[in-house]
Protein backbone atom coordinates (compact mmCIF):
# COMPACT_ATOMS: atom_id res chain seq x y z
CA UNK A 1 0.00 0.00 0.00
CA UNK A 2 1.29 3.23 -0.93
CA UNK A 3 -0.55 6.99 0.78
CA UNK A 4 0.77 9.95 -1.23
CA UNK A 5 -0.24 13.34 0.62
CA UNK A 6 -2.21 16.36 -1.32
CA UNK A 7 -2.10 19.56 -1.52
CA UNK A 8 -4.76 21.32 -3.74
CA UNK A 9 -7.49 20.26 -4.27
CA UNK A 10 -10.95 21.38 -7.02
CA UNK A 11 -13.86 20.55 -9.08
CA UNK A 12 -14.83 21.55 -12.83
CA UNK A 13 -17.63 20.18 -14.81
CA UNK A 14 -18.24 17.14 -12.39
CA UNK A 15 -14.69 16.23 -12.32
CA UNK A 16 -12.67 16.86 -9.11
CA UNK A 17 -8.61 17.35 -9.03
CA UNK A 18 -6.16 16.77 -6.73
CA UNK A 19 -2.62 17.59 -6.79
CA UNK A 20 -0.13 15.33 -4.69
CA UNK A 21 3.21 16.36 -2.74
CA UNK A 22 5.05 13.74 -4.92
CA UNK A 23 4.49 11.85 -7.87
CA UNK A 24 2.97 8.68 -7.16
CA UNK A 25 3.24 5.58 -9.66
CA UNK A 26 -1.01 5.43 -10.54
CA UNK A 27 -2.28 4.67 -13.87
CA UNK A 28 -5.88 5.82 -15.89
CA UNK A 29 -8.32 3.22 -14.27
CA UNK A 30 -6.33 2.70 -11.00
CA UNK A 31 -8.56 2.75 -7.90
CA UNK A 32 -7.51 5.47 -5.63
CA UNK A 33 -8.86 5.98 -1.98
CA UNK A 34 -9.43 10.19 -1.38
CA UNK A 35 -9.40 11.11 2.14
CA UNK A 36 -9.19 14.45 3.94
CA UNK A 37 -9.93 16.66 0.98
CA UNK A 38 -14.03 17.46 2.12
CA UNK A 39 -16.14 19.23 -0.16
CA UNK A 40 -17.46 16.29 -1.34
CA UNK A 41 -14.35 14.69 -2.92
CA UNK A 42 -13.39 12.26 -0.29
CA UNK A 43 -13.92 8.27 -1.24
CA UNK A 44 -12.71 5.54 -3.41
CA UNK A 45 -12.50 6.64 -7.15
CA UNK A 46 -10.92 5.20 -10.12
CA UNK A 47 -7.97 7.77 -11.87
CA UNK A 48 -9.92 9.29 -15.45
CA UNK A 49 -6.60 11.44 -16.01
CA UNK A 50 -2.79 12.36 -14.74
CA UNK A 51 -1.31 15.29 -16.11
CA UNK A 52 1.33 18.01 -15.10
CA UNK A 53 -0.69 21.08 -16.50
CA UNK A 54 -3.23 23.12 -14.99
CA UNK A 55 -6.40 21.54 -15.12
CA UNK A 56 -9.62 23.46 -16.63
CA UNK A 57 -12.10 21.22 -17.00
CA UNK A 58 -13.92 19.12 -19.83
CA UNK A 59 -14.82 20.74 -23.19
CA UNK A 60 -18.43 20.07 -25.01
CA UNK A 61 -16.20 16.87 -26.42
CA UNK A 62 -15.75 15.38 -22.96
CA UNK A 63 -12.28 16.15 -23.55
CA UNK A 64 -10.01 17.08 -20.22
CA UNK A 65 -8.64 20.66 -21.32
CA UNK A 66 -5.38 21.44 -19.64
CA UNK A 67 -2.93 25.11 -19.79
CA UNK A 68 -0.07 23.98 -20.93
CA UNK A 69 1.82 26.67 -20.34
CA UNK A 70 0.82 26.58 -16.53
CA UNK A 71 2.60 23.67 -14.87
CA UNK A 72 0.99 22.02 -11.74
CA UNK A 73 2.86 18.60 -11.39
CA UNK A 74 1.14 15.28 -10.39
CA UNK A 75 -2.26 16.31 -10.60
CA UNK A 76 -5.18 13.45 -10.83
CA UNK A 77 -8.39 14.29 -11.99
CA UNK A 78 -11.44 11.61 -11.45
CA UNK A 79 -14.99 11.49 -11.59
CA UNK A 80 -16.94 13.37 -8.71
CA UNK A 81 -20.26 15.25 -9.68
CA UNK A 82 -20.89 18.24 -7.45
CA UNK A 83 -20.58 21.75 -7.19
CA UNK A 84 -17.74 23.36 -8.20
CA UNK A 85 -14.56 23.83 -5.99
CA UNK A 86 -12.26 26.81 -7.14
CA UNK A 87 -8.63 25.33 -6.48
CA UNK A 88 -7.43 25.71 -3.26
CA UNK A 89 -4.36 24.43 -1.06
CA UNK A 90 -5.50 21.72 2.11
CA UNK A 91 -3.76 21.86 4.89
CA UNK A 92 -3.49 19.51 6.49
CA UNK A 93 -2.61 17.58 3.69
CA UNK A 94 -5.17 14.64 2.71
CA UNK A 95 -4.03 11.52 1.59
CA UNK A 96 -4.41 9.81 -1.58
CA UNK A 97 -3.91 5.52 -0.99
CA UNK A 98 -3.08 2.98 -3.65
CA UNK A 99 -1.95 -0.57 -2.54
CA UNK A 100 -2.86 -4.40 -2.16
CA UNK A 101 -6.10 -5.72 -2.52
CA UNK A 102 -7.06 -7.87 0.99
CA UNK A 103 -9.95 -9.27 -0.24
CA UNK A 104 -9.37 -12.76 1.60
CA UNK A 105 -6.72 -14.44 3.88
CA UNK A 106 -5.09 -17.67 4.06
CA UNK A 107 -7.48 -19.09 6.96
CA UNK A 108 -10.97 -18.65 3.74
CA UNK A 109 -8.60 -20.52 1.31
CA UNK A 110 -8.65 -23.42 4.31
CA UNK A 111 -11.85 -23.16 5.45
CA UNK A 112 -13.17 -23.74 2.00
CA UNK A 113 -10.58 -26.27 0.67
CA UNK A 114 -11.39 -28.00 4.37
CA UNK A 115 -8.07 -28.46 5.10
CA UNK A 116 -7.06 -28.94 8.63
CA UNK A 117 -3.83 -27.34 10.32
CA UNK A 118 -1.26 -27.29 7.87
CA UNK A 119 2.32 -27.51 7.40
CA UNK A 120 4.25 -24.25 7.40
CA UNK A 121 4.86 -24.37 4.31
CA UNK A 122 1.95 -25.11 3.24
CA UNK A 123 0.31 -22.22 5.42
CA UNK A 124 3.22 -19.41 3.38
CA UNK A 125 1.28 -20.72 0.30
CA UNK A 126 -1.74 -20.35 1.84
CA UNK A 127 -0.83 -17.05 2.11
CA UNK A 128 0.55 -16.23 -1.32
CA UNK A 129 -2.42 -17.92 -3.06
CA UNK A 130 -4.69 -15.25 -1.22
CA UNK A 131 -3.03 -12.59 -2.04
CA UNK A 132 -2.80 -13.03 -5.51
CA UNK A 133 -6.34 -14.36 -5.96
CA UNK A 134 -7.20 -10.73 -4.27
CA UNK A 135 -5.23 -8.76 -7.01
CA UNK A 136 -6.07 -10.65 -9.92
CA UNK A 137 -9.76 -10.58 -9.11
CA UNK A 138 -9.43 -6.51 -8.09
CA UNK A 139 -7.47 -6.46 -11.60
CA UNK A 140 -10.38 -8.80 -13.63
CA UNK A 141 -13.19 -6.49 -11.93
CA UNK A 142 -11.19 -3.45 -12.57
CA UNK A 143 -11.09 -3.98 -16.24
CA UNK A 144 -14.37 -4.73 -16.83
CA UNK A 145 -15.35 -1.10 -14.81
CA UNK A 146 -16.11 -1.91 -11.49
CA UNK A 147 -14.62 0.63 -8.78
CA UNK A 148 -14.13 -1.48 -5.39
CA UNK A 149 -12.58 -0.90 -1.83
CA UNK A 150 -9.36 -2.46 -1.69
CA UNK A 151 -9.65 -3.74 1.86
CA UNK A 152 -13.23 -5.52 1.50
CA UNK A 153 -15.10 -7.50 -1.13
CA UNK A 154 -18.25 -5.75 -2.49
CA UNK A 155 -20.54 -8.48 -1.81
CA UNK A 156 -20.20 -11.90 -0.24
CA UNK A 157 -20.68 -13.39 -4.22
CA UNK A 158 -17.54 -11.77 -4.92
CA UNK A 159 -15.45 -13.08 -2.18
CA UNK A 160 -16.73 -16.65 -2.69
CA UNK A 161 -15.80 -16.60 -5.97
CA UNK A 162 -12.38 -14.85 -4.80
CA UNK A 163 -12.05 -17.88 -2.50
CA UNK A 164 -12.48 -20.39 -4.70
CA UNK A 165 -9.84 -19.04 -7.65
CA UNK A 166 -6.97 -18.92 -4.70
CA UNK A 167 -8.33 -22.79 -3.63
CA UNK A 168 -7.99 -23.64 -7.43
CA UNK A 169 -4.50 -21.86 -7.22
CA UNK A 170 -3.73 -23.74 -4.16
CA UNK A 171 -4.82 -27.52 -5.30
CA UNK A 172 -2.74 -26.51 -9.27
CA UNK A 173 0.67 -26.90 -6.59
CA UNK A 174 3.01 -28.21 -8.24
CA UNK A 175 1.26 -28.98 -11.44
CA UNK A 176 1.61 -27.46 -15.26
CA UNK A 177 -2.05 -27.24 -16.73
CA UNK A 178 -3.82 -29.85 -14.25
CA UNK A 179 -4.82 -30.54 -10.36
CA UNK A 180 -2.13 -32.67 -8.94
CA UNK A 181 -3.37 -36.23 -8.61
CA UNK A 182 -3.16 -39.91 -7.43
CA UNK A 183 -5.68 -41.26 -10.07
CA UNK A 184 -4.23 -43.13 -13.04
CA UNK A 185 -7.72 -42.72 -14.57
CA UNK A 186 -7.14 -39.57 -15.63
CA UNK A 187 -7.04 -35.74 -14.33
CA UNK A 188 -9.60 -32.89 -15.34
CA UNK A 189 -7.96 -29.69 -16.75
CA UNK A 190 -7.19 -26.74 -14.01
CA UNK A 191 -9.57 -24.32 -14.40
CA UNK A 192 -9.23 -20.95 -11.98
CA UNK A 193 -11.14 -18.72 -13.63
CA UNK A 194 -14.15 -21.25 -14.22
CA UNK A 195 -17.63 -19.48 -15.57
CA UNK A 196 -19.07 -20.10 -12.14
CA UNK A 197 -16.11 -18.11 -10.54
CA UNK A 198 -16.82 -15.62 -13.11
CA UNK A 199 -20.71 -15.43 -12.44
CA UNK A 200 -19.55 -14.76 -8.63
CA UNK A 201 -17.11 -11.92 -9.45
CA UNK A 202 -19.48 -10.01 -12.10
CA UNK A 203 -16.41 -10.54 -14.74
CA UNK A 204 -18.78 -11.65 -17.25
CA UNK A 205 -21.04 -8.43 -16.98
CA UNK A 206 -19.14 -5.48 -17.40
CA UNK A 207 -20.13 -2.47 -15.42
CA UNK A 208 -22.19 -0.06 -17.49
CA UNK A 209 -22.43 4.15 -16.63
């Protein structure tokens, strides 16, 4: 998790603006958490713009249009109707926060797999398989334009179905395209992202405005 402080803060034709103390490495469509700006602006938004000019709004295109002969470094503009905020410096500084998804831990992996206390080994895989389940299903919904919290799952739906990719992550140990097995009958093909995990996280409905 990364918190960058700001330091000015506005809001032009719906869209607000924020300028940070330092540049912060955030991309168009990151998720950024807004705190202790007020006038409205505070809360989890995903980054419409970056840009080191001064920012003047949206044209009649719903283009972002920027003096480029003012410089105002790190600025990040998202979506935030309300009224508009003439730019202004906040002190004290509000914070800006990017970081890890923590949509699950180790212990849901094991509860759902139903696996009892396990080796510690084992458990630092635990581990690693729910953190990356978190960020690639943050990542999945991300892309298809859902805005979520970084430290909770929207909706129980979407943590079961977070669950179960870092369980199929977990029991694909040691394989190459398959669950690990005993059977000489044959093995079915690992599938993470199955269409039932997909109907849990939403993947296969993008968000709409």
């Amino acid at each position: 998790m990364a918190v960058y402080f700001i330091t000015q803060k506005q809001r032009l034709d719906d869209y607000g603006c924020v300028t940070l103390l330092t540049n912060a490495e955030l991309s168009v469509g990151e998720s950024v958490t807004i705190s202790g700006v007020g006038d409205g602006l505070d809360g989890i938004h995903r980054v419409a713009d970056l840009s080191n000019n001064l920012f003047l709004g949206v044209d009649h295109y719903g283009q972002f249009v920027y003096d480029f002969e003012v410089s105002v470094p790190n600025q990040v503009v998202f979506y935030k109707p309300g009224d508009e905020v003439d730019r202004v410096a906040i002190f004290p500084y509000g914070t800006a926060t990017t970081g890890l998804c923590t949509w699950i831990d180790a212990n849901d992996i094991a509860d759902w797999l139903n696996i009892g206390q396990a080796s510690q080994a084992d458990a630092a895989f635990l581990v690693d398989c729910a953190s990356a389940s978190s960020q690639f299903c943050y990542r999945r919904r991300l892309e298809a334009g859902y805005v979520d919290n970084l430290t909770s799952p929207p909706s129980n739906d979407i943590k079961l179905g977070c669950v179960m990719y870092g369980g199929a992550l977990y029991r694909a140990r040691g394989s190459i395209d398959q669950f690990a097995s005993f059977s000489d009958m044959g093995v079915a093909p690992t599938v993470g992202m199955s269409p039932i995990i997909k109907q849990l996280l939403g993947i296969d409905r993008p968000a709409v405005a």
